[in-house]
C-alpha atoms as a PDB file:
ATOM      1  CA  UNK A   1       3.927   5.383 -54.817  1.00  0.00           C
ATOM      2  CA  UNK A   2       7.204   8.129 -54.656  1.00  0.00           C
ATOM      3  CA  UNK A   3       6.175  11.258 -52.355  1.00  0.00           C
ATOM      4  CA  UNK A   4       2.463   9.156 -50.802  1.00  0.00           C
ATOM      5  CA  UNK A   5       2.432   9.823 -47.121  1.00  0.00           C
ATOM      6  CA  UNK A   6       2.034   7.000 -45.023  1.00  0.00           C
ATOM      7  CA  UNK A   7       0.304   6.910 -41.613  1.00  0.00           C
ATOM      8  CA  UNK A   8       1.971   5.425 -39.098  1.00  0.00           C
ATOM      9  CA  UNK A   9       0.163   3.792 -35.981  1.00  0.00           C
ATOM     10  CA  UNK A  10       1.047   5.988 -32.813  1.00  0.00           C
ATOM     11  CA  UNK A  11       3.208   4.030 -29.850  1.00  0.00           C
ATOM     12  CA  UNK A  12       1.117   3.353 -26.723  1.00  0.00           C
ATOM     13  CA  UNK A  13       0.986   5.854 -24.987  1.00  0.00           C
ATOM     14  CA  UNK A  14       3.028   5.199 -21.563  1.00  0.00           C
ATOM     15  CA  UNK A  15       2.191   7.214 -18.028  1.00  0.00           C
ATOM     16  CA  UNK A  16       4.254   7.247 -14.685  1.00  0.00           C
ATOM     17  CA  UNK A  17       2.865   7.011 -11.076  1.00  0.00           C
ATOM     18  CA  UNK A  18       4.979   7.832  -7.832  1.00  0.00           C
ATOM     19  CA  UNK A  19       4.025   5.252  -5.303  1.00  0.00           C
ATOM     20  CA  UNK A  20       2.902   6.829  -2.061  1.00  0.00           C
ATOM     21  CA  UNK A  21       2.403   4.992   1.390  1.00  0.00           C
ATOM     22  CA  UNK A  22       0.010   2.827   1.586  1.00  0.00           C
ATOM     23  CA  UNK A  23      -0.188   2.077  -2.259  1.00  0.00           C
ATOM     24  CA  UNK A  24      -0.959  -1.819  -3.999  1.00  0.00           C
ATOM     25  CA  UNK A  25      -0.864  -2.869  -7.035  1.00  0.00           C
ATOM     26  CA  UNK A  26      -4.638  -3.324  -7.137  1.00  0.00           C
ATOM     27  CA  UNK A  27      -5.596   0.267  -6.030  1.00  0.00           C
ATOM     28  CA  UNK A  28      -3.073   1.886  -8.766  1.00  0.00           C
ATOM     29  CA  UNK A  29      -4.169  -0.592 -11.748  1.00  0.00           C
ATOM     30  CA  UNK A  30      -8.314   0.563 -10.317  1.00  0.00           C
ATOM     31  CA  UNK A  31      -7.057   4.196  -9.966  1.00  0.00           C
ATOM     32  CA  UNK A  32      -5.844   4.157 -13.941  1.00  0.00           C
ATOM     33  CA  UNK A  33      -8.221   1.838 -15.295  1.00  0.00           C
ATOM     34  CA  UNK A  34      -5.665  -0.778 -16.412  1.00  0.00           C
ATOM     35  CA  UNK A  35      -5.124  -4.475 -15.013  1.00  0.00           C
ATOM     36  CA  UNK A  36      -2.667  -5.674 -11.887  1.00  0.00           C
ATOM     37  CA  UNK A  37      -1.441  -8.066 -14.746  1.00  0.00           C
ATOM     38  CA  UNK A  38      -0.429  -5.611 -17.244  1.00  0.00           C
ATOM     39  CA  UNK A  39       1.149  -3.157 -14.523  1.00  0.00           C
ATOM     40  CA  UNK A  40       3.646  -6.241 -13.323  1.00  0.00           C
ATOM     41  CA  UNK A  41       4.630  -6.569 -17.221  1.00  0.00           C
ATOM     42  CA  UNK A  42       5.128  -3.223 -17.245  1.00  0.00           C
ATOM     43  CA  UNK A  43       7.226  -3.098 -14.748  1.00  0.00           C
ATOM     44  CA  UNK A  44       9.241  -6.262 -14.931  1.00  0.00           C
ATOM     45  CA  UNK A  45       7.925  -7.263 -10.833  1.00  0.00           C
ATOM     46  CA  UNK A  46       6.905 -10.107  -9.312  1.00  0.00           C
ATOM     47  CA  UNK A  47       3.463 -10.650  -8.525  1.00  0.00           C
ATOM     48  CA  UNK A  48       3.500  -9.836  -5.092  1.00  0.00           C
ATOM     49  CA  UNK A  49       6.386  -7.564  -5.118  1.00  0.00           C
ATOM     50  CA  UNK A  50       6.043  -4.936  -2.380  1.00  0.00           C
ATOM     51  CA  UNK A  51       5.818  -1.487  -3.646  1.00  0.00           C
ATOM     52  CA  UNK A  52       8.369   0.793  -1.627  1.00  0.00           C
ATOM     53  CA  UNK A  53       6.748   4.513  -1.548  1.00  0.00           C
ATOM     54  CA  UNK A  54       8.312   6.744  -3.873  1.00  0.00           C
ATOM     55  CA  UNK A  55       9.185   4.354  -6.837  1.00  0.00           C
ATOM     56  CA  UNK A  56       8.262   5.347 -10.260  1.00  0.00           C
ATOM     57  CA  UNK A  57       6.301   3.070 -11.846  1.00  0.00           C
ATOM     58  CA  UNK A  58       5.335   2.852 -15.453  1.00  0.00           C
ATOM     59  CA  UNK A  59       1.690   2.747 -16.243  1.00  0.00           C
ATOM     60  CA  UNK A  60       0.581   0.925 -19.375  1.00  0.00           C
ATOM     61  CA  UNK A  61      -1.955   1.921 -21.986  1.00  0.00           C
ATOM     62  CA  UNK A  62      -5.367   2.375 -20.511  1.00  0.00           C
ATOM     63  CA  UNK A  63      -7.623  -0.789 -21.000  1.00  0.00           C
ATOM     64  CA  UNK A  64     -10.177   0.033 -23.596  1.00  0.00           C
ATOM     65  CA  UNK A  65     -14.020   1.194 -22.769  1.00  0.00           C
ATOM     66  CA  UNK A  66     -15.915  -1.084 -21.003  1.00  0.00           C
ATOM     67  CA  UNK A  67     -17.777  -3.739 -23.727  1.00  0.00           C
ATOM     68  CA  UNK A  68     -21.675  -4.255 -22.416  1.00  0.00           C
ATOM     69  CA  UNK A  69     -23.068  -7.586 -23.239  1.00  0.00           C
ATOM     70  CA  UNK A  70     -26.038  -9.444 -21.756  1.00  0.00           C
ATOM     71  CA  UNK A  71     -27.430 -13.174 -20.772  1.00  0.00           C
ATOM     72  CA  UNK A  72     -30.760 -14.594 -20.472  1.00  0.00           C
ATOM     73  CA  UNK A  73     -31.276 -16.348 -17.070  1.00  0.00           C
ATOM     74  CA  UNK A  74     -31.627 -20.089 -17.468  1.00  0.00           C
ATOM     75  CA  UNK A  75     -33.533 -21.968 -15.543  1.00  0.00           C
ATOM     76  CA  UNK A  76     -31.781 -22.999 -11.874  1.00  0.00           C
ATOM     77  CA  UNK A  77     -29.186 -20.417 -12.422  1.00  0.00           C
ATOM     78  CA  UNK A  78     -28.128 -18.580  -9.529  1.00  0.00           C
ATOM     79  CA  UNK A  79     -26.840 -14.818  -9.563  1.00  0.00           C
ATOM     80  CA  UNK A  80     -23.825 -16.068  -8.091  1.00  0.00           C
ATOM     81  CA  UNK A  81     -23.334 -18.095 -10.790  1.00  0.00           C
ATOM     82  CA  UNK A  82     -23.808 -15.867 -13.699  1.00  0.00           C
ATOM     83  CA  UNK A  83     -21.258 -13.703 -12.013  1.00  0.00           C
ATOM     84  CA  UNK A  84     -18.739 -16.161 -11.629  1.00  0.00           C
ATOM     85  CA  UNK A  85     -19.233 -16.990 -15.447  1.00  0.00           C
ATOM     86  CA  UNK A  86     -18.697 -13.592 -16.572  1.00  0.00           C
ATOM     87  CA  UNK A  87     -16.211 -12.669 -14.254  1.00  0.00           C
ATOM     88  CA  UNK A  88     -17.666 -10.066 -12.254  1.00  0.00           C
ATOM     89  CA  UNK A  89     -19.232  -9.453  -8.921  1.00  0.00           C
ATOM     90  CA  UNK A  90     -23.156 -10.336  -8.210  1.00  0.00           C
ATOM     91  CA  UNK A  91     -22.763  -6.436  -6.933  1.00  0.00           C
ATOM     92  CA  UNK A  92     -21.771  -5.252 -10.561  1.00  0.00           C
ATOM     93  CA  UNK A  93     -24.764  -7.245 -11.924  1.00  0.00           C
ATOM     94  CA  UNK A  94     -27.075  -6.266  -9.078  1.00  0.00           C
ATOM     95  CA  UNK A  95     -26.548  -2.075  -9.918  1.00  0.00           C
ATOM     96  CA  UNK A  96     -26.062  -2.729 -13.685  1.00  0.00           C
ATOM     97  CA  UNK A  97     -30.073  -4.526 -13.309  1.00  0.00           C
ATOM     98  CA  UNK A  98     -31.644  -2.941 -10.536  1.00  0.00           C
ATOM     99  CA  UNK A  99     -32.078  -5.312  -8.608  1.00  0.00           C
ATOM    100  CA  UNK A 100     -32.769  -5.428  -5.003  1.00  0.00           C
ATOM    101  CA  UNK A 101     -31.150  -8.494  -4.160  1.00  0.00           C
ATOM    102  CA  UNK A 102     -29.499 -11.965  -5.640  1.00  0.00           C
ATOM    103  CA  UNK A 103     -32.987 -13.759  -5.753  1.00  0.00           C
ATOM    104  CA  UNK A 104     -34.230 -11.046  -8.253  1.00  0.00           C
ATOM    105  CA  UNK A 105     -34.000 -12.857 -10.948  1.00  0.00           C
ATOM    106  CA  UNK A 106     -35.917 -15.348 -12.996  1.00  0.00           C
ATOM    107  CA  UNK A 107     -36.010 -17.683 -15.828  1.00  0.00           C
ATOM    108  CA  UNK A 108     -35.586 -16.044 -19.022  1.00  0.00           C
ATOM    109  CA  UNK A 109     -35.070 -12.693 -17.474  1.00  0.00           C
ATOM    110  CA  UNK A 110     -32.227 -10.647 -19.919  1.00  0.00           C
ATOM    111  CA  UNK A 111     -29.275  -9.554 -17.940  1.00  0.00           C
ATOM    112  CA  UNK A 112     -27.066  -6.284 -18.836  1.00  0.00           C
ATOM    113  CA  UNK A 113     -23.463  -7.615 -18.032  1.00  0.00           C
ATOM    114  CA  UNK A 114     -21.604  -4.558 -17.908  1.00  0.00           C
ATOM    115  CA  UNK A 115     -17.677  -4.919 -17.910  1.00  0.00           C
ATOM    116  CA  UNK A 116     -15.840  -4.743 -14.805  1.00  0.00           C
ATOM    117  CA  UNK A 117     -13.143  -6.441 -12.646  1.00  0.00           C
ATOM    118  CA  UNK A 118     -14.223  -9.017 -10.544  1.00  0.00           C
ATOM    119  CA  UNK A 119     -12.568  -8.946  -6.668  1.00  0.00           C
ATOM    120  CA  UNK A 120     -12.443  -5.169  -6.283  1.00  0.00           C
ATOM    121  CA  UNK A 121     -16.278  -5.942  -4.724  1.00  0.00           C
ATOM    122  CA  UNK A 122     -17.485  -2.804  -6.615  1.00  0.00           C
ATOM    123  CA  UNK A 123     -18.462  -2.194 -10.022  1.00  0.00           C
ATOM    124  CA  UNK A 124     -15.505   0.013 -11.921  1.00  0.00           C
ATOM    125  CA  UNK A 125     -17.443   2.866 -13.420  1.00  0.00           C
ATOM    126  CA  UNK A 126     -15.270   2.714 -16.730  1.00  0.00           C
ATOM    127  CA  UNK A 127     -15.299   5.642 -19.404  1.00  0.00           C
ATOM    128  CA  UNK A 128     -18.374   7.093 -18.439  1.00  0.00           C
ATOM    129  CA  UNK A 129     -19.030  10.922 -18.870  1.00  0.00           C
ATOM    130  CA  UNK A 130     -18.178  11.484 -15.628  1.00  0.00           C
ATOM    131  CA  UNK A 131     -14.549  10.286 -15.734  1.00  0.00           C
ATOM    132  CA  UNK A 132     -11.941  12.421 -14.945  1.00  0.00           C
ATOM    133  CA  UNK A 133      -8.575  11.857 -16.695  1.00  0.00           C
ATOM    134  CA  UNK A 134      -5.255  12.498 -15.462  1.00  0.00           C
ATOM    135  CA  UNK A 135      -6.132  13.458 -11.834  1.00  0.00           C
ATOM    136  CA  UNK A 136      -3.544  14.280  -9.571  1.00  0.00           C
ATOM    137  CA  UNK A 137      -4.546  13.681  -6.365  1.00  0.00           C
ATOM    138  CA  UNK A 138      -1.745  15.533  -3.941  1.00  0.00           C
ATOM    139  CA  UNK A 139      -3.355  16.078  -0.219  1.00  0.00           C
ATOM    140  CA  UNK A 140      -5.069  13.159   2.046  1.00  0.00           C
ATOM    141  CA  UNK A 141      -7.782  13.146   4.229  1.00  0.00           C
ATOM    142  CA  UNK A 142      -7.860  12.538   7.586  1.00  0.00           C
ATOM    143  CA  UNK A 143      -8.703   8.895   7.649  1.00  0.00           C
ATOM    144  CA  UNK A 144     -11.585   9.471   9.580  1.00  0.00           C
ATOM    145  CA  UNK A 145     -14.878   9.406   8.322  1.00  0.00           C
ATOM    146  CA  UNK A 146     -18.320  11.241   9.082  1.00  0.00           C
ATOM    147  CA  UNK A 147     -22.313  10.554   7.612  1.00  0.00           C
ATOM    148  CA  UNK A 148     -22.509  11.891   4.381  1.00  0.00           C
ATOM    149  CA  UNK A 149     -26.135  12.604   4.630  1.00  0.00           C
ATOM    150  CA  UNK A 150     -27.582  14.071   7.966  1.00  0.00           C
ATOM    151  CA  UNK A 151     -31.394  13.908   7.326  1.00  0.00           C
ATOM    152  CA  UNK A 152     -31.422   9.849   6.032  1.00  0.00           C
ATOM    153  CA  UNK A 153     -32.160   6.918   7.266  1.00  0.00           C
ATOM    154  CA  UNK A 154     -30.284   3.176   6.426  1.00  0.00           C
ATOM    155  CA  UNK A 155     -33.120   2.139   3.935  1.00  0.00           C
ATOM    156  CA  UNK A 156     -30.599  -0.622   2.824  1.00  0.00           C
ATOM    157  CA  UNK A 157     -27.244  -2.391   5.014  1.00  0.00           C
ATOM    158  CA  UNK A 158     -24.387  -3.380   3.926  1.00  0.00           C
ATOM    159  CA  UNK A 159     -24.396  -7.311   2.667  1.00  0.00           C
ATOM    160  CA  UNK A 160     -22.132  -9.106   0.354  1.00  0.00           C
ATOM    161  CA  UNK A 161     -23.968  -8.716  -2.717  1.00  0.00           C
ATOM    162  CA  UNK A 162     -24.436  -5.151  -1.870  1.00  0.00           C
ATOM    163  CA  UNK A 163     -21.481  -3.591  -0.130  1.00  0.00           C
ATOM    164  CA  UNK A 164     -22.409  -0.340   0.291  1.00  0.00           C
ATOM    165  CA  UNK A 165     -24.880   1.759   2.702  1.00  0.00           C
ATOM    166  CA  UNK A 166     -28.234   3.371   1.186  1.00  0.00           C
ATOM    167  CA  UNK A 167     -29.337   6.362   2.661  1.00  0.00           C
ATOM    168  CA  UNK A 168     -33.001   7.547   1.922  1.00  0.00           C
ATOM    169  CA  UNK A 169     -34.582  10.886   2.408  1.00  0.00           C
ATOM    170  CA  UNK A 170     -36.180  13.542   0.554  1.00  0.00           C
ATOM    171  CA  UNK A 171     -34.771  14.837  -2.871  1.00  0.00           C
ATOM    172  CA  UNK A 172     -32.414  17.692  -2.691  1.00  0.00           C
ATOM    173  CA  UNK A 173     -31.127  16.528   0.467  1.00  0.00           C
ATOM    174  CA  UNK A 174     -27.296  18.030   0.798  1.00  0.00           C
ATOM    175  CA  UNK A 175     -24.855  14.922  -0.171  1.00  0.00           C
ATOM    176  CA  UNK A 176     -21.032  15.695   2.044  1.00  0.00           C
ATOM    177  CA  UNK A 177     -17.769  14.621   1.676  1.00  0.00           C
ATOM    178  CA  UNK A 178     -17.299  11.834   4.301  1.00  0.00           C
ATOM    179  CA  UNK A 179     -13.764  13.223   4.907  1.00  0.00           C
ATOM    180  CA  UNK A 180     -11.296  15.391   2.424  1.00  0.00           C
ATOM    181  CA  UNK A 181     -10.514  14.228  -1.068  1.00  0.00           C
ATOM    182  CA  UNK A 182      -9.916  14.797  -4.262  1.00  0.00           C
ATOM    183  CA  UNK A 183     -12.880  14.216  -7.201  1.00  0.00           C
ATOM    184  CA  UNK A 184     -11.698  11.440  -9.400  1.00  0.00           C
ATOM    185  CA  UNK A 185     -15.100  11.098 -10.946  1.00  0.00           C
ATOM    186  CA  UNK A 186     -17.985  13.785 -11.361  1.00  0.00           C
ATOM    187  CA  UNK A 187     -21.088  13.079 -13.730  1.00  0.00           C
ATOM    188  CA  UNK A 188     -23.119  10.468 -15.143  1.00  0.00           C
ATOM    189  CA  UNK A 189     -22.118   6.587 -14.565  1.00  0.00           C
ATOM    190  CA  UNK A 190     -23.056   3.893 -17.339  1.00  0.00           C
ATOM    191  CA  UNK A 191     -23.364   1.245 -15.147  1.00  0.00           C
ATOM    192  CA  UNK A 192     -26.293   2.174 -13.263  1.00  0.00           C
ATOM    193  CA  UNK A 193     -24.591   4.468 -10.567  1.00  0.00           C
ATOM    194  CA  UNK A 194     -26.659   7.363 -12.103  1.00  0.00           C
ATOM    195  CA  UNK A 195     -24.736  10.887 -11.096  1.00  0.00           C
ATOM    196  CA  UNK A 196     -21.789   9.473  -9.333  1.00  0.00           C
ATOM    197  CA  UNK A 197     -19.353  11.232  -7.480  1.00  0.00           C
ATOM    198  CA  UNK A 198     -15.903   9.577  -6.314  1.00  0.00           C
ATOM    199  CA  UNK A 199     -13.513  11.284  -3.837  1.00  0.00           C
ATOM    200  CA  UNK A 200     -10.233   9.693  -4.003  1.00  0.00           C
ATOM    201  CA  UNK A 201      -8.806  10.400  -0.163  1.00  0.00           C
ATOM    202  CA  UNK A 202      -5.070   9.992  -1.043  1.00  0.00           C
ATOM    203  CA  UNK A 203      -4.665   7.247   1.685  1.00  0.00           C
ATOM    204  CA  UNK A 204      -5.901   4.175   0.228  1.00  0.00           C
ATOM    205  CA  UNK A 205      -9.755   5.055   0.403  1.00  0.00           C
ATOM    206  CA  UNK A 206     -12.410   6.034  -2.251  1.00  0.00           C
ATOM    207  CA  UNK A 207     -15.924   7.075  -1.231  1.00  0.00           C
ATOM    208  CA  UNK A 208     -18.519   6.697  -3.646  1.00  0.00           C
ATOM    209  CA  UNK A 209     -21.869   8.997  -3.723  1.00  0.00           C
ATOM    210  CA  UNK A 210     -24.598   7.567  -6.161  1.00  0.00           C
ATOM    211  CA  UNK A 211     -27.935   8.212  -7.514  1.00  0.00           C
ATOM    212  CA  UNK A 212     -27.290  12.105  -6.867  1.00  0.00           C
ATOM    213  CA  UNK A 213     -30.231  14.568  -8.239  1.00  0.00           C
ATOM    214  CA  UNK A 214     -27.119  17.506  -8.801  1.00  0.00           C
ATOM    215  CA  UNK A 215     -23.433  17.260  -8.912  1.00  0.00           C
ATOM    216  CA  UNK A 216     -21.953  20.493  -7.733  1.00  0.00           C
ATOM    217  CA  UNK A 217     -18.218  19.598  -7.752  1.00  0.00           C
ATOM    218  CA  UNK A 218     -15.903  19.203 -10.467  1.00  0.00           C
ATOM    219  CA  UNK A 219     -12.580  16.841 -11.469  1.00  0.00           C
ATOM    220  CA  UNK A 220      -9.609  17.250  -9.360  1.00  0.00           C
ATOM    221  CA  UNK A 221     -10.997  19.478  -7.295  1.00  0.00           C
ATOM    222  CA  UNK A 222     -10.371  19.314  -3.390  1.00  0.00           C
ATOM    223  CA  UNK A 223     -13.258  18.991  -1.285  1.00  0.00           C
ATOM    224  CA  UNK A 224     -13.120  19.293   2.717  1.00  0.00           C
ATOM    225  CA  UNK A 225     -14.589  16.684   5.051  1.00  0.00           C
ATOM    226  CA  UNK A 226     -18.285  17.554   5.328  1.00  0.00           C
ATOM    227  CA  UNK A 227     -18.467  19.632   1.741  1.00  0.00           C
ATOM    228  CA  UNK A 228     -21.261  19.921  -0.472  1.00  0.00           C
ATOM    229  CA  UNK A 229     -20.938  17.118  -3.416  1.00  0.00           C
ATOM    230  CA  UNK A 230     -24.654  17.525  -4.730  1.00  0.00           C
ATOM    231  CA  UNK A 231     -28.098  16.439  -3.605  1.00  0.00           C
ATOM    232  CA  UNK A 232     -29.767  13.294  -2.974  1.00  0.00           C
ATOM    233  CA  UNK A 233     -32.097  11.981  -6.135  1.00  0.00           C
ATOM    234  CA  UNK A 234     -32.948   8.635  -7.706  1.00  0.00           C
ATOM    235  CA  UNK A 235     -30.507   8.953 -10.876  1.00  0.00           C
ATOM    236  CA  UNK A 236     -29.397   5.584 -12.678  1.00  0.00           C
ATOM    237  CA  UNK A 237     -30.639   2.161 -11.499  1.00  0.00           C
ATOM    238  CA  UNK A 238     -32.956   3.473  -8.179  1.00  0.00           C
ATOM    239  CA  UNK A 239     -35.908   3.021  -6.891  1.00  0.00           C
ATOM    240  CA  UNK A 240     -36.892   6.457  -4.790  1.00  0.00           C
ATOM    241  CA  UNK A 241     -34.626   9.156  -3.690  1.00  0.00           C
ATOM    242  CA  UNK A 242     -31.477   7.575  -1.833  1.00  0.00           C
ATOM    243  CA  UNK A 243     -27.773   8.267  -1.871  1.00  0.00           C
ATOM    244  CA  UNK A 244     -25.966   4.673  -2.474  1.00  0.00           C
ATOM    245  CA  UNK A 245     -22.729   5.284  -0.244  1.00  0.00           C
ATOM    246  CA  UNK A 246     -19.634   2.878  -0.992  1.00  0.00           C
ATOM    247  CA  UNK A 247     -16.262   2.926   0.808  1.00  0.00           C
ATOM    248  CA  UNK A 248     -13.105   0.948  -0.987  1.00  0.00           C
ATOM    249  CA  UNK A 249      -9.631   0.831   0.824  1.00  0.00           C
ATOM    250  CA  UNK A 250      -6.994  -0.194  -1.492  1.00  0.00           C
ATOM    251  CA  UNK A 251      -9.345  -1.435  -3.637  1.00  0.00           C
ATOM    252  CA  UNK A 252     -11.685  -3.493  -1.509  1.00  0.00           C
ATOM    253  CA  UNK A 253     -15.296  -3.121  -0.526  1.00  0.00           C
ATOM    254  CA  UNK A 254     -15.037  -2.231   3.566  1.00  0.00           C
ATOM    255  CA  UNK A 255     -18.232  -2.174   5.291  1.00  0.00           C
ATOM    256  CA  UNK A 256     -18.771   1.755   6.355  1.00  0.00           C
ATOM    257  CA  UNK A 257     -20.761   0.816   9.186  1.00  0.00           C
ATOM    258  CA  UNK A 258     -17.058   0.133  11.141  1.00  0.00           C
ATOM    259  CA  UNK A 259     -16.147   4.043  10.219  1.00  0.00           C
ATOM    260  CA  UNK A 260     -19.644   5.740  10.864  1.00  0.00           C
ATOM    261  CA  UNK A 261     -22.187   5.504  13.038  1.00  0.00           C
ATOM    262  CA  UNK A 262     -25.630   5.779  11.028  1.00  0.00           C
ATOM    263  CA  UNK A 263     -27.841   5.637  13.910  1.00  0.00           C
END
């Protein structure tokens, strides 16, 4: 009717990212929570274009939150196979159940599938509370990398279905930065993480510090190579006080044991 206001829906809303050295498509699409696939469309490349440092790229319309289904284990199904159908990694579904391992499972046993990207070898922690938005992250570490726990032992190694190092000791125990970084992520994880803490390291790397009793850092702020991040607890999917320790460069899992000497 004459003078009725009509809504109009907004444009999506459109971000730009400065490549810096070091940079791939994968780690920028994980750092802002959108896909490889829409960053190329984006950006009219090619799918294995090589990103020179300081171009401008356009970064789409964050994906939306994370949808959480779940599947009831049929009998002779594998882990490995339930991953594979859902498109995510027997890691994602391993932290998302609490599981110790791939043979955890049984038949008719309910699975949370939480919604990640497969081939990054680590869960993506989506919109949790935690998230930070908009982080800038401006300095770099020094590329190498200390314990981030001094009082622990290796209660679990690092194997494909679990690519990460789990440190146990005593609740409260101080949880460092394994070398300087900015916090990308600060809170509670829905995915089983528990309190998570991520340090992006401006070089490539991420550290993740799960399960933490305390968080006692906040988004975007800089934290030095052997700073306090919180203390040690059995938040999220855990069984006893541990911190779950992951290291990703340019978006893969890397086993930390090749950085840090844990015994």
């Amino acid at each position: 009717p004459p003078g009725a206001i009509v809504a109009l829906d907004a444009p999506p809303t459109l971000r730009s990212y400065r490549v810096r050295f070091g940079d791939s498509l994968s780690s920028i699409a994980l750092a802002h929570h959108v896909t490889v696939d829409g960053l190329i469309a984006a950006n009219n490349l090619a799918s294995e274009s090589r990103l020179v440092p300081g171009l401008l790229l356009t970064i789409p319309e964050a994906a939306p939150a994370d949808v959480v289904t779940s599947h009831e284990v049929q009998t002779g199904e594998t882990l490995a196979e339930i991953a594979l159908d859902y498109g995510v990694t027997q890691h994602a579904l391993i932290v998302a159940n609490g599981l110790r391992h791939p043979g955890d499972i049984s038949t008719g046993m309910t699975l949370t599938i939480p919604g990640v990207t497969a081939g990054f070898g680590t869960i993506m922690v989506g919109d949790g509370p935690g998230q930070c938005e908009d982080v800038t992250v401006e300095r770099s570490g020094t590329g190498y990398f200390s314990r981030p726990t001094r009082a622990a032992i290796v209660s679990q190694g690092y194997h494909p279905w679990h690519p990460a190092i789990d440190l146990s000791a005593d609740t409260g125990t101080p949880i460092l930065a394994a070398d300087g970084g900015t916090v990308t992520y600060a809170g509670w994880s829905p995915v089983g993480y528990g309190n998570l803490v991520i340090l992006d390291h401006g070089n490539g790397w991420l550290t993740y510090y799960a399960h933490l009793e305390s968080v006692v850092v906040g988004c975007a702020q800089w934290v030095r190579r052997g700073g306090l991040l919180g203390t040690m607890g059995s938040t999220g999917n855990s069984t006893g006080p541990h911190l779950h320790f992951e290291m990703i460069r340019f978006g893969e899992a890397i086993d930390p044991n090749g950085y840090i000497r844990f015994d």
